[in-house]
N, C-alpha and C. Protein backbone atom coordinates (compact mmCIF):
# COMPACT_ATOMS: atom_id res chain seq x y z
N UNK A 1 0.85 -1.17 0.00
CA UNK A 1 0.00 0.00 0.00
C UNK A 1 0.90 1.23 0.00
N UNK A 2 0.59 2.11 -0.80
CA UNK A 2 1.20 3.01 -0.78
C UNK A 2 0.52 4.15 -0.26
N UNK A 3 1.47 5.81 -0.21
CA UNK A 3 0.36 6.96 0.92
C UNK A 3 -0.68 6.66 -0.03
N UNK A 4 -0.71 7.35 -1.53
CA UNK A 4 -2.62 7.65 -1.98
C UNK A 4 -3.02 6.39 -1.86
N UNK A 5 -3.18 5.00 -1.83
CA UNK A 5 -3.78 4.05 -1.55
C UNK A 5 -4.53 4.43 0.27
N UNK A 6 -3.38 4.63 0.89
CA UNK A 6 -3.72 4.76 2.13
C UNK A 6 -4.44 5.57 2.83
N UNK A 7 -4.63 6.96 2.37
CA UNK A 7 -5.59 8.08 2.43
C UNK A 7 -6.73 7.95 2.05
N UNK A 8 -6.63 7.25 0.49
CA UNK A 8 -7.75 6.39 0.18
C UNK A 8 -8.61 5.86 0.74
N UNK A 9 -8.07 5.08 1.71
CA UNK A 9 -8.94 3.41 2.36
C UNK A 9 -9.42 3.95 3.63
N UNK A 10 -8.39 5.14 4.71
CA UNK A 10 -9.21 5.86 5.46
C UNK A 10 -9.77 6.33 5.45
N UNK A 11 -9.68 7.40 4.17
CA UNK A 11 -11.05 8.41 4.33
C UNK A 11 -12.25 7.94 3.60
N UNK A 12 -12.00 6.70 3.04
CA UNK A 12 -13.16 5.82 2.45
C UNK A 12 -14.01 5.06 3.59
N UNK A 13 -13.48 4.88 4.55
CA UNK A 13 -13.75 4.45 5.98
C UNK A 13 -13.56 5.67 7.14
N UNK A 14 -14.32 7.08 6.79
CA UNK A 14 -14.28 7.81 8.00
C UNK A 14 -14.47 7.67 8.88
N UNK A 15 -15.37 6.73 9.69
CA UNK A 15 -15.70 6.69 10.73
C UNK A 15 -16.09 4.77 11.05
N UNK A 16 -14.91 4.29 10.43
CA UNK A 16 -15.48 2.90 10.20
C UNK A 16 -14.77 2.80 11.54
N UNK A 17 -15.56 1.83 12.40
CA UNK A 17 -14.23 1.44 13.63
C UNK A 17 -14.57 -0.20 13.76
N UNK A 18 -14.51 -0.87 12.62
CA UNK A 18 -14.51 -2.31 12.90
C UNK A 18 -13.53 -2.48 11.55
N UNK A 19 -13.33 -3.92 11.64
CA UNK A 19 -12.01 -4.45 10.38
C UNK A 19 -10.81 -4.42 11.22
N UNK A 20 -9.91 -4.20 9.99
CA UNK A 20 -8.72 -4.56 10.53
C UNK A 20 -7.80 -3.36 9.72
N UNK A 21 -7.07 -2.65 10.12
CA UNK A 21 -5.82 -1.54 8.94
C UNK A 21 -4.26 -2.41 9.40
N UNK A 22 -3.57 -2.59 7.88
CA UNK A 22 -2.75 -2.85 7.68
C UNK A 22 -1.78 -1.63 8.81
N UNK A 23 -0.56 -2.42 8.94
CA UNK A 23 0.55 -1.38 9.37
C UNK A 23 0.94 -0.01 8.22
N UNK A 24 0.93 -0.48 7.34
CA UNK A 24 1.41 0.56 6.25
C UNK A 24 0.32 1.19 6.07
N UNK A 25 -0.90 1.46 6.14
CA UNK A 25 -2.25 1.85 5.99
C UNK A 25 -2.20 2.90 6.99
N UNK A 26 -1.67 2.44 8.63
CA UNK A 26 -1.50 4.03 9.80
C UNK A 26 -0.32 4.60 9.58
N UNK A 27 0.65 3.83 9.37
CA UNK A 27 1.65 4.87 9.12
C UNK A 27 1.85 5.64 7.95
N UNK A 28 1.19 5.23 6.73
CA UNK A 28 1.53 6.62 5.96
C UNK A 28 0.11 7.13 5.84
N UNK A 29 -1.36 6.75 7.05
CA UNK A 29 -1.95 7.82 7.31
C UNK A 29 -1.16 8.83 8.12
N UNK A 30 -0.60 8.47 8.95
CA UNK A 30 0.21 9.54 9.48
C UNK A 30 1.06 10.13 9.06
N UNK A 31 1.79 10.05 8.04
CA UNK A 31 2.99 10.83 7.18
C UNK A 31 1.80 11.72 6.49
N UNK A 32 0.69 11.45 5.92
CA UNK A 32 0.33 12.29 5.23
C UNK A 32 -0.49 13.32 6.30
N UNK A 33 -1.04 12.85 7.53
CA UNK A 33 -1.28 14.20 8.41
C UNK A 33 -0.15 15.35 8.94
N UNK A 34 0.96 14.31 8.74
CA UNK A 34 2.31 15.27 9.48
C UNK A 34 2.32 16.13 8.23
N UNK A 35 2.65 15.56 7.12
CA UNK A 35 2.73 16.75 5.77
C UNK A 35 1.31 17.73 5.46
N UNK A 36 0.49 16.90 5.40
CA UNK A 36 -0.94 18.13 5.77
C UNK A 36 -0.82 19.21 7.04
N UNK A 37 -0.09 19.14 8.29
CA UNK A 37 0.00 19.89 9.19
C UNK A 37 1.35 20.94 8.81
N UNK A 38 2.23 20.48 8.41
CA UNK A 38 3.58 21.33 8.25
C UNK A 38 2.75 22.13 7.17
N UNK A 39 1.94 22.06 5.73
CA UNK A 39 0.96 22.89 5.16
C UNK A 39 0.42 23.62 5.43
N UNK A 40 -0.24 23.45 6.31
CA UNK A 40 -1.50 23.87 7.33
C UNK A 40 -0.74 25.14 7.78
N UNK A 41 0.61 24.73 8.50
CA UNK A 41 1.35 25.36 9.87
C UNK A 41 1.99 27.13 8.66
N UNK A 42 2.39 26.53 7.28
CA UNK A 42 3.17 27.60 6.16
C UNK A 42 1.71 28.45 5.78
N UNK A 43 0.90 28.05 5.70
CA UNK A 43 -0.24 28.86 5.34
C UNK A 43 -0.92 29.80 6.29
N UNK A 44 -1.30 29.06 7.71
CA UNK A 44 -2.15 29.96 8.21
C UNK A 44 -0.68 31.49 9.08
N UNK A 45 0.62 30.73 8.59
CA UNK A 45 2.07 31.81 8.93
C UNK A 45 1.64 32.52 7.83
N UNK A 46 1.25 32.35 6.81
CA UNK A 46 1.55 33.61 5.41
C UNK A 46 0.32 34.33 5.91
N UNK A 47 -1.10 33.59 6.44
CA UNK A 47 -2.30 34.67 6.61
C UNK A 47 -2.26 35.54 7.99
N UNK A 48 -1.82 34.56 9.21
CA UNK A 48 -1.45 35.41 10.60
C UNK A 48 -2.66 34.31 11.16
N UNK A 49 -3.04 33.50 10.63
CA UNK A 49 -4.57 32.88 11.33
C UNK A 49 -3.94 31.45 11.61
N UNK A 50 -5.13 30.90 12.55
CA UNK A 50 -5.22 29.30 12.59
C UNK A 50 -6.12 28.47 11.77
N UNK A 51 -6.51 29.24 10.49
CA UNK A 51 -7.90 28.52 10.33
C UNK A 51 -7.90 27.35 9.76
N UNK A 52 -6.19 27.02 9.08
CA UNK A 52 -6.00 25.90 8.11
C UNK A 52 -5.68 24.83 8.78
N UNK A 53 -4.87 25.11 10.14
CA UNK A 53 -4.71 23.82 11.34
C UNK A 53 -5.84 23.39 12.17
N UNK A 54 -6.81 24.44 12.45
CA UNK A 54 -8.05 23.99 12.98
C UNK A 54 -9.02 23.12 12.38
N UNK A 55 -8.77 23.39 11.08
CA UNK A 55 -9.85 22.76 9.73
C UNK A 55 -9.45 21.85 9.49
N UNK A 56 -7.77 21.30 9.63
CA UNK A 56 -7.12 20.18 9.18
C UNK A 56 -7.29 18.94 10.52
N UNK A 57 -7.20 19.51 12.29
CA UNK A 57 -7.64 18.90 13.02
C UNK A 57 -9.23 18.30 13.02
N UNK A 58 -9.90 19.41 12.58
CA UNK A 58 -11.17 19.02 12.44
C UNK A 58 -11.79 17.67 11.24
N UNK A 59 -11.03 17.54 10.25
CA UNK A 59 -11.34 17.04 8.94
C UNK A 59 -10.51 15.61 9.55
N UNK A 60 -9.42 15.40 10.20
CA UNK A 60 -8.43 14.41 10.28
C UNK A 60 -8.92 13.72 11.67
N UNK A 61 -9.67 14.41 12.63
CA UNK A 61 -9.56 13.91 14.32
C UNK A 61 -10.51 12.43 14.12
N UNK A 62 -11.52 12.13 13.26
CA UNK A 62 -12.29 10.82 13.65
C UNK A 62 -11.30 9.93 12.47
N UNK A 63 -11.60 10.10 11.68
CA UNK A 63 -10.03 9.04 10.52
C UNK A 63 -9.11 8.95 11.25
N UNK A 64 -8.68 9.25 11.93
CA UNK A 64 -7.10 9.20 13.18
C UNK A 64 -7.61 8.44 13.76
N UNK A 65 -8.46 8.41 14.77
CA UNK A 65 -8.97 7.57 15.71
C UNK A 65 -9.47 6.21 15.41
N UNK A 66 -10.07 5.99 14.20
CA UNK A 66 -10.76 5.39 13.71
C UNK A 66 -9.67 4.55 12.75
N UNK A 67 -8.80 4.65 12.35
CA UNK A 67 -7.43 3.55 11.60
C UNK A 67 -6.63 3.46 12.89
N UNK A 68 -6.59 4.14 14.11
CA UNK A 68 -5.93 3.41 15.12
C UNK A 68 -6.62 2.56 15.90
N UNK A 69 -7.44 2.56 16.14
CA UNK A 69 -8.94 1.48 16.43
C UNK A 69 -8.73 0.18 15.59
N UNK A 70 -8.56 0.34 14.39
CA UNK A 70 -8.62 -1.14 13.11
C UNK A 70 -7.04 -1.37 13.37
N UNK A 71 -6.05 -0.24 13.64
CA UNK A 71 -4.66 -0.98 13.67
C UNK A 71 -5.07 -1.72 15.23
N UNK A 72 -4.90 -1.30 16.03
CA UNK A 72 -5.34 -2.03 17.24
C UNK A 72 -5.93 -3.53 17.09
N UNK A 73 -6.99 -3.61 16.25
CA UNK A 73 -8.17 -4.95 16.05
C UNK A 73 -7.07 -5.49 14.99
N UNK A 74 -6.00 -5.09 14.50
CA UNK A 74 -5.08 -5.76 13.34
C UNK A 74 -4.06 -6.69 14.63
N UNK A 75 -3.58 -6.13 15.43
CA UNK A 75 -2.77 -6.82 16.34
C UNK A 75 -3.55 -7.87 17.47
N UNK A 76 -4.58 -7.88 17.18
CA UNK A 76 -5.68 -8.69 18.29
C UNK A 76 -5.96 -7.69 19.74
N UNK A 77 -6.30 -6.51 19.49
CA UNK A 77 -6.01 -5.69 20.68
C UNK A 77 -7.38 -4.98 20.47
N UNK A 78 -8.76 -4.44 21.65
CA UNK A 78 -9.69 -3.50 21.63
C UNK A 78 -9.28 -2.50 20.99
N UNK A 79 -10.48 -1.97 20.36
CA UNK A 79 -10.07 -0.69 20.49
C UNK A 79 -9.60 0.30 21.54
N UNK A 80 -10.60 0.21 22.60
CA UNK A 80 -9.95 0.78 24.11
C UNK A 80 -9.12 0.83 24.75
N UNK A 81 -8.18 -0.14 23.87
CA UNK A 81 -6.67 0.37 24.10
C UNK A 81 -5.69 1.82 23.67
N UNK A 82 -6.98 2.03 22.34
CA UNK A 82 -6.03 3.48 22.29
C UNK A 82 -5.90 4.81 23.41
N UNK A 83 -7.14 4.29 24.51
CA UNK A 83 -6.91 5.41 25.78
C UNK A 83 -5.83 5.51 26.14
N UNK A 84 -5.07 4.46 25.93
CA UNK A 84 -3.63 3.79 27.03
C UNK A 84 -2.75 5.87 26.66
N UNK A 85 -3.08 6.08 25.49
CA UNK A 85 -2.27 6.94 25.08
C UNK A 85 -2.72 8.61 25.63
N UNK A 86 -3.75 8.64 26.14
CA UNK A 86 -3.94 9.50 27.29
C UNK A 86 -2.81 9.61 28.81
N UNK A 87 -2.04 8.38 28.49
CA UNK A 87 -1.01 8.62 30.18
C UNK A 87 0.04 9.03 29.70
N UNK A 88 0.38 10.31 29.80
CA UNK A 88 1.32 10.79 29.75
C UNK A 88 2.85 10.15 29.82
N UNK A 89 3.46 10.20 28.49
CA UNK A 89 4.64 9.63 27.53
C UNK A 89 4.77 8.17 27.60
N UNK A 90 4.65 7.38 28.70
CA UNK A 90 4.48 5.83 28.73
C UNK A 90 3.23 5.63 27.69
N UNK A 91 2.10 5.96 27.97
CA UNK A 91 1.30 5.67 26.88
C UNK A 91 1.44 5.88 25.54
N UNK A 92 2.19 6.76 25.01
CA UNK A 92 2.20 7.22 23.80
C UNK A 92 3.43 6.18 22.97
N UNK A 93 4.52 5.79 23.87
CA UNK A 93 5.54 4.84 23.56
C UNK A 93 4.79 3.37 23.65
N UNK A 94 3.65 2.91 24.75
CA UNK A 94 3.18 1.83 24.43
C UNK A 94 2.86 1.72 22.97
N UNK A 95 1.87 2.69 22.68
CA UNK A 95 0.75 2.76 21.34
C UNK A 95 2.24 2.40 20.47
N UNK A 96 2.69 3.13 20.31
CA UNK A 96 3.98 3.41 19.17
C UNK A 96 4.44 1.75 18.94
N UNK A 97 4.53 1.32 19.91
CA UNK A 97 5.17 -0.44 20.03
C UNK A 97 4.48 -0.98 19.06
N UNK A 98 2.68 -0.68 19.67
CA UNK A 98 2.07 -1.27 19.52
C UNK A 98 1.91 -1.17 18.02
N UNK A 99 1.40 -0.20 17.39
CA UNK A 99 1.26 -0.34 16.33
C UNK A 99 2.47 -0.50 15.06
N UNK A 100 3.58 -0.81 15.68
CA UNK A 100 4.67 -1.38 14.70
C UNK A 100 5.29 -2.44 14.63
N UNK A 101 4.14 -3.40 15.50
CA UNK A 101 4.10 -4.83 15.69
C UNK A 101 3.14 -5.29 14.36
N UNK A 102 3.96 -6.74 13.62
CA UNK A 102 2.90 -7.30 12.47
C UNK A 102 1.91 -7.61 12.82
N UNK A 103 0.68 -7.50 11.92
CA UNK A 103 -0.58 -8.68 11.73
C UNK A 103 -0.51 -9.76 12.14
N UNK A 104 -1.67 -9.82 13.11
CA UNK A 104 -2.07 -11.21 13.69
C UNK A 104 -2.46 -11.97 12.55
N UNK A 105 -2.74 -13.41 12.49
CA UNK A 105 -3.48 -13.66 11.53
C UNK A 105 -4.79 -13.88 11.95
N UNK A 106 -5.37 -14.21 11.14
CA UNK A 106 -7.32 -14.26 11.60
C UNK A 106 -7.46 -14.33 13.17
N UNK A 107 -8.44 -13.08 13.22
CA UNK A 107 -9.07 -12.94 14.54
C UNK A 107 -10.30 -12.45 14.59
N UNK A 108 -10.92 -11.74 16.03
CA UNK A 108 -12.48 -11.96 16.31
C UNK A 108 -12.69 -10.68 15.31
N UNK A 109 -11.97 -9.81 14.82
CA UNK A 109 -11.86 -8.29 14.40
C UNK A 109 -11.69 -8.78 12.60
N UNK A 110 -11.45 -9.69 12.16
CA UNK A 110 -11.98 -10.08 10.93
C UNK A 110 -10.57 -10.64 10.23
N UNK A 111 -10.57 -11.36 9.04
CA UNK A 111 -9.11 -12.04 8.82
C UNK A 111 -8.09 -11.10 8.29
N UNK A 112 -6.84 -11.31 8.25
CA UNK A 112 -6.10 -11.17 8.09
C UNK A 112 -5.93 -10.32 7.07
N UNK A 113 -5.77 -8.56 7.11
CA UNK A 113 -5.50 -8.16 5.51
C UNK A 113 -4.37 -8.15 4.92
N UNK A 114 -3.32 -8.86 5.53
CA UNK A 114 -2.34 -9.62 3.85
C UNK A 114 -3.00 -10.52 3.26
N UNK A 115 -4.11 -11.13 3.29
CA UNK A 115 -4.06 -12.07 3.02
C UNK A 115 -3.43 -13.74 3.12
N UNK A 116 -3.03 -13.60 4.32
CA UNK A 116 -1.98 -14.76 4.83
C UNK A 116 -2.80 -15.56 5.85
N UNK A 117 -2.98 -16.78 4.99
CA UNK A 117 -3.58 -17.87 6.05
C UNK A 117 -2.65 -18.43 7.45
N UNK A 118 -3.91 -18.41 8.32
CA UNK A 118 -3.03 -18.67 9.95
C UNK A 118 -2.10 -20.16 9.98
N UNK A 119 -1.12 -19.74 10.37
CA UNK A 119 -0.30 -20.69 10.69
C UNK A 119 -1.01 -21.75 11.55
């Protein structure tokens, strides 16, 4: 999967919070929010405003949540694990582990999206 594949499949799934997201599916959702924000950050500097980082939080905050939810259900993990990342810096280094750990294969969160039958 590449980023436009991957921007693709999230924002085709805005608010999906069941399935499963590949590893490469959150992380270059996230390369492309970091580069949408450094955008965001040169524009609303040329106008003097926030309106392009507020609009970009606003447009990005449930797709964020919502491919870390399916990466989560990709590793065999609740979603309600992404609170973990509310505790200040331990949480944020758990999540980080967490989501750069491979695909489970088939689980209760649906099979496997490589396509790779369970050992």
């Amino acid at each position: 999967m590449n980023l436009q594949e991957a921007v693709r499949s999230v924002l085709s799934q805005y608010a999906g919070f069941t399935g499963r997201a590949r590893r490469s599916e959150y992380w270059f959702w996230t390369l492309a929010v970091i580069i949408a924000s450094i955008v965001a950050s040169i524009l609303d500097g040329i106008i003097g405003a926030q309106i392009f980082g507020i609009v970009l939080i606003l447009a990005t905050i449930v797709p964020g949540i919502a491919v870390g939810i399916r990466r989560l259900h990709d590793i065999s993990k609740s979603g309600w694990f992404l609170l973990i990342g509310l505790i200040p810096l331990v949480g944020a280094i758990v999540l980080i582990v967490w989501f750069v750990g491979d695909s489970h294969p088939d689980n209760e969160y649906g099979p496997n999206p490589k396509g790779v039958a369970a050992a």
